[in-house]
Protein backbone atom coordinates (compact mmCIF):
# COMPACT_ATOMS: atom_id res chain seq x y z
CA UNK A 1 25.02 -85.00 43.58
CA UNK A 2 23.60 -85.26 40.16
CA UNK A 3 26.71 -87.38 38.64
CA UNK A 4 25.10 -90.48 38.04
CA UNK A 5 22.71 -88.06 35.53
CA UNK A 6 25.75 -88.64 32.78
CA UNK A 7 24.20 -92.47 32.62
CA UNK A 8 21.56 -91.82 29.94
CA UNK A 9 19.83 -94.77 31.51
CA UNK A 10 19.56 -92.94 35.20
CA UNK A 11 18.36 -89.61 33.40
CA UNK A 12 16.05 -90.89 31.07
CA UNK A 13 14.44 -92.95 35.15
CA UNK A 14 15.47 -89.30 36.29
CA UNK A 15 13.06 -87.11 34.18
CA UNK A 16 10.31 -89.96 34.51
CA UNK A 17 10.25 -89.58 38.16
CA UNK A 18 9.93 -85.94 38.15
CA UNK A 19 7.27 -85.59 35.47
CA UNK A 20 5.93 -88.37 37.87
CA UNK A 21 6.33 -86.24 40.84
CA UNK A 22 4.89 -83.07 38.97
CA UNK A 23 1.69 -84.97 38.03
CA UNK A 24 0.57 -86.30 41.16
CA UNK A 25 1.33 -82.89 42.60
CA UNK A 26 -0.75 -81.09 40.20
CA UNK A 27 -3.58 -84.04 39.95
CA UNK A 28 -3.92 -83.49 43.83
CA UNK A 29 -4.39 -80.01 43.67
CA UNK A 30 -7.09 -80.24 40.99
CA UNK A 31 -8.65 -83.73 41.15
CA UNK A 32 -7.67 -85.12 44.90
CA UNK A 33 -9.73 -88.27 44.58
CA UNK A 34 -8.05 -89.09 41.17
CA UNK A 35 -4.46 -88.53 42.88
CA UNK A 36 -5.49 -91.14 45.61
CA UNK A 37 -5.79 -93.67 42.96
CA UNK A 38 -2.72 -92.07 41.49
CA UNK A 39 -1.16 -92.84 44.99
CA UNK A 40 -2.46 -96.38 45.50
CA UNK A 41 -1.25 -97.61 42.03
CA UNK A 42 2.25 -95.79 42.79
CA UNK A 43 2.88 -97.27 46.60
CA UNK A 44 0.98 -101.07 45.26
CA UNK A 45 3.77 -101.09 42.15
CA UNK A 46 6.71 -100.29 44.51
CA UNK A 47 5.57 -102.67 46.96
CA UNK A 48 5.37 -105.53 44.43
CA UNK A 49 8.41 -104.31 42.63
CA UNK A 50 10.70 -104.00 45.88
CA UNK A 51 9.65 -107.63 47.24
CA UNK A 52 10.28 -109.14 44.25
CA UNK A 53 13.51 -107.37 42.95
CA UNK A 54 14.42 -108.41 46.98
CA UNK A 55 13.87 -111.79 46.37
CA UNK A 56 15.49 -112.32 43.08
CA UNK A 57 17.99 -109.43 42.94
CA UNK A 58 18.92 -108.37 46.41
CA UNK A 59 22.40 -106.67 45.77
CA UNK A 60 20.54 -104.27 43.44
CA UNK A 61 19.79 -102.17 46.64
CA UNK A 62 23.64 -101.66 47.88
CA UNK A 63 23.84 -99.75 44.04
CA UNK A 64 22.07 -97.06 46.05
CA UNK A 65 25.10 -96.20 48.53
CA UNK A 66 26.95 -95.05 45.60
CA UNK A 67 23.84 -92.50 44.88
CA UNK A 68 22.97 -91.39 47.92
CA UNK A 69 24.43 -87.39 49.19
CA UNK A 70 24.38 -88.87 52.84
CA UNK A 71 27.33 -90.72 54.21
CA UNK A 72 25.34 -91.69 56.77
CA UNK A 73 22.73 -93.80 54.23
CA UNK A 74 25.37 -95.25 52.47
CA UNK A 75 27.25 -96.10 55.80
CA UNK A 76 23.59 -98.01 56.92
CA UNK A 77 23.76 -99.55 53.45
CA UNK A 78 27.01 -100.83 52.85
CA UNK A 79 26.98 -101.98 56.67
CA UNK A 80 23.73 -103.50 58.82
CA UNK A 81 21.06 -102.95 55.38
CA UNK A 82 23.93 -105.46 53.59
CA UNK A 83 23.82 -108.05 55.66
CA UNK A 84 19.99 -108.30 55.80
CA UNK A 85 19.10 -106.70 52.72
CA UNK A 86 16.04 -109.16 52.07
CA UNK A 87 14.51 -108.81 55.48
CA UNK A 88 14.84 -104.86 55.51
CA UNK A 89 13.54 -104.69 52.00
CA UNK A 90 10.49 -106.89 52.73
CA UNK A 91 9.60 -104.83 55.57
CA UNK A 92 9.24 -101.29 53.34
CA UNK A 93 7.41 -103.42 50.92
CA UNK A 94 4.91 -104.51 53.67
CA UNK A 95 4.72 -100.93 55.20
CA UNK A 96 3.95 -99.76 51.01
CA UNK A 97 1.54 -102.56 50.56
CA UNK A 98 -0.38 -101.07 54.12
CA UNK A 99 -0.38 -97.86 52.82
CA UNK A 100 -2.39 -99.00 49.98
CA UNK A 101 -4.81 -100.53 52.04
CA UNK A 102 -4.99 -97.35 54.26
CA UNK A 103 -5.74 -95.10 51.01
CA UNK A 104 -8.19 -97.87 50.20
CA UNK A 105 -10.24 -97.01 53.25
CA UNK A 106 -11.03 -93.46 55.14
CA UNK A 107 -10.59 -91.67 58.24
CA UNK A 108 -8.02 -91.82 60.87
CA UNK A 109 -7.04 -95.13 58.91
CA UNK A 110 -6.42 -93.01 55.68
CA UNK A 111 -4.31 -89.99 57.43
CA UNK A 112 -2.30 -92.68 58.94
CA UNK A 113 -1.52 -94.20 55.24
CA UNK A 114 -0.72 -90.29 54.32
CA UNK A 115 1.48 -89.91 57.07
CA UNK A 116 3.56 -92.68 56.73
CA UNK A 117 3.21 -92.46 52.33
CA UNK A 118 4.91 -88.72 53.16
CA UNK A 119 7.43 -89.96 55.89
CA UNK A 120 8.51 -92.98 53.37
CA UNK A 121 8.65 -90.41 50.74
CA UNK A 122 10.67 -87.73 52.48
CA UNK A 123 13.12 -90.81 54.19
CA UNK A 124 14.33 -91.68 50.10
CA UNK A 125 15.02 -88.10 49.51
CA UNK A 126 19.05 -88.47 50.34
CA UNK A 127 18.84 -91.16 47.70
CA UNK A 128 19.41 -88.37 45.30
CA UNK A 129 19.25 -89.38 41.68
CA UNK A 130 18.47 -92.85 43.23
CA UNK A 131 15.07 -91.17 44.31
CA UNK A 132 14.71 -89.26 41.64
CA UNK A 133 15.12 -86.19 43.67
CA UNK A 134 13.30 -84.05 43.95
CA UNK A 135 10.33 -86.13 43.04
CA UNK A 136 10.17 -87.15 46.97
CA UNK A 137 9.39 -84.15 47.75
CA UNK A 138 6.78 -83.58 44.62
CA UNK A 139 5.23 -86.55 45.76
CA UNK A 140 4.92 -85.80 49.73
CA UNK A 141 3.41 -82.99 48.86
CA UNK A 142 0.71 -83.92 46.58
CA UNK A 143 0.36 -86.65 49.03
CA UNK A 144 -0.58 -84.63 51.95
CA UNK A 145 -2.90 -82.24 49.61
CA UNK A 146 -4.78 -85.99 49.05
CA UNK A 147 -4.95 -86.52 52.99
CA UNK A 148 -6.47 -83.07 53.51
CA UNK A 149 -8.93 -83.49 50.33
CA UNK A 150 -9.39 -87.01 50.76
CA UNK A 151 -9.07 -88.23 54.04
CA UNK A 152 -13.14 -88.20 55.09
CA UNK A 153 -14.22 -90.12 52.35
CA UNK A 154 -14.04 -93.62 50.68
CA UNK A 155 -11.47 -93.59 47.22
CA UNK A 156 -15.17 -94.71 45.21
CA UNK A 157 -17.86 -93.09 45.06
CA UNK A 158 -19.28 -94.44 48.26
CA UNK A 159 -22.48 -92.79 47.65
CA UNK A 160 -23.34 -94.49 44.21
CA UNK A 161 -23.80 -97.71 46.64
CA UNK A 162 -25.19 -96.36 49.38
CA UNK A 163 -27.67 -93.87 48.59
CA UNK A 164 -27.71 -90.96 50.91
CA UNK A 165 -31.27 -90.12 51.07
CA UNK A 166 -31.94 -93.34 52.21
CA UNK A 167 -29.88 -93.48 55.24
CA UNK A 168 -31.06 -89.95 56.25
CA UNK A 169 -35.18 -91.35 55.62
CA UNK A 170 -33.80 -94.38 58.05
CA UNK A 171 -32.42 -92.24 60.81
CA UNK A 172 -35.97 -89.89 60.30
CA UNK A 173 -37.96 -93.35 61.07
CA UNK A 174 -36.29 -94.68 63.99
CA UNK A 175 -36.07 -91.19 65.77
């Protein structure tokens, strides 16, 4: 499982991903809102990194069939992924990029970003070193720490813009 941890190139990626994984955990338990950010930077850099690395380096991605613990992921990726790897690639890039916009926002909008941050997250885990395993797993968890914190509020501070007293004086007016 941990083979391709000889390359010093793949361990060196390896140990980023982890301390990675480690410090969005931890930020999430301490400082959810910060995380979020944290979360949004991560899932905005993989989306722009995947499309383009899809559009000017497509074969990269079969590299990950030789990585992954499950034949059946590197069956899907030397077969059907192969022969579309540009269009399947695109599409996880869109689905990152709308999970940025989701933790941009709040509510029902923002659990559904969570959701499918910590589905996306868990579905790379077979990747094994290719993943950075068990970063994944780091990750989905800080992630869903953020959607519990996090989820009822704007990423800002909403409240520097909108003051609150002010709403609550309106709503004493009208009624």
């Amino acid at each position: 499982m941990f083979e391709a941890l000889d390359n010093p190139v793949f361990l060196v990626l390896w140990t980023a991903a982890n301390v990675l994984g480690l410090l969005l955990l931890l930020t999430a338990v301490f400082k959810a809102r910060q995380a979020r950010w944290m979360y949004i930077l991560l899932f905005a850099w993989a989306a722009w990194t995947n499309y383009s690395t899809a559009q000017n380096d497509p074969q990269a991605y079969l590299e990950y069939a030789d990585l992954t613990w499950s034949d059946t992921y590197a069956t899907i990726i030397r077969g059907p992924f192969a022969a579309r790897i540009v269009h399947y690639v695109e599409l996880v890039a869109l689905c990152q990029a709308l999970i940025v916009l989701g933790l941009l926002l709040k509510g029902i909008i923002t659990r559904v970003a969570c959701l499918g941050g910590i589905v996306f997250l868990l579905a790379i885990t077979p990747f094994g070193v290719g993943s950075g395993f068990p970063s994944p797993l780091l990750m989905a968890a800080g992630l869903f720490l953020v959607m519990r914190k996090e989820s009822r509020r704007w990423p800002w501070l909403a409240e520097q813009v909108i003051p609150v007293e002010a709403v609550v004086e309106d709503e004493a007016v009208e009624g």
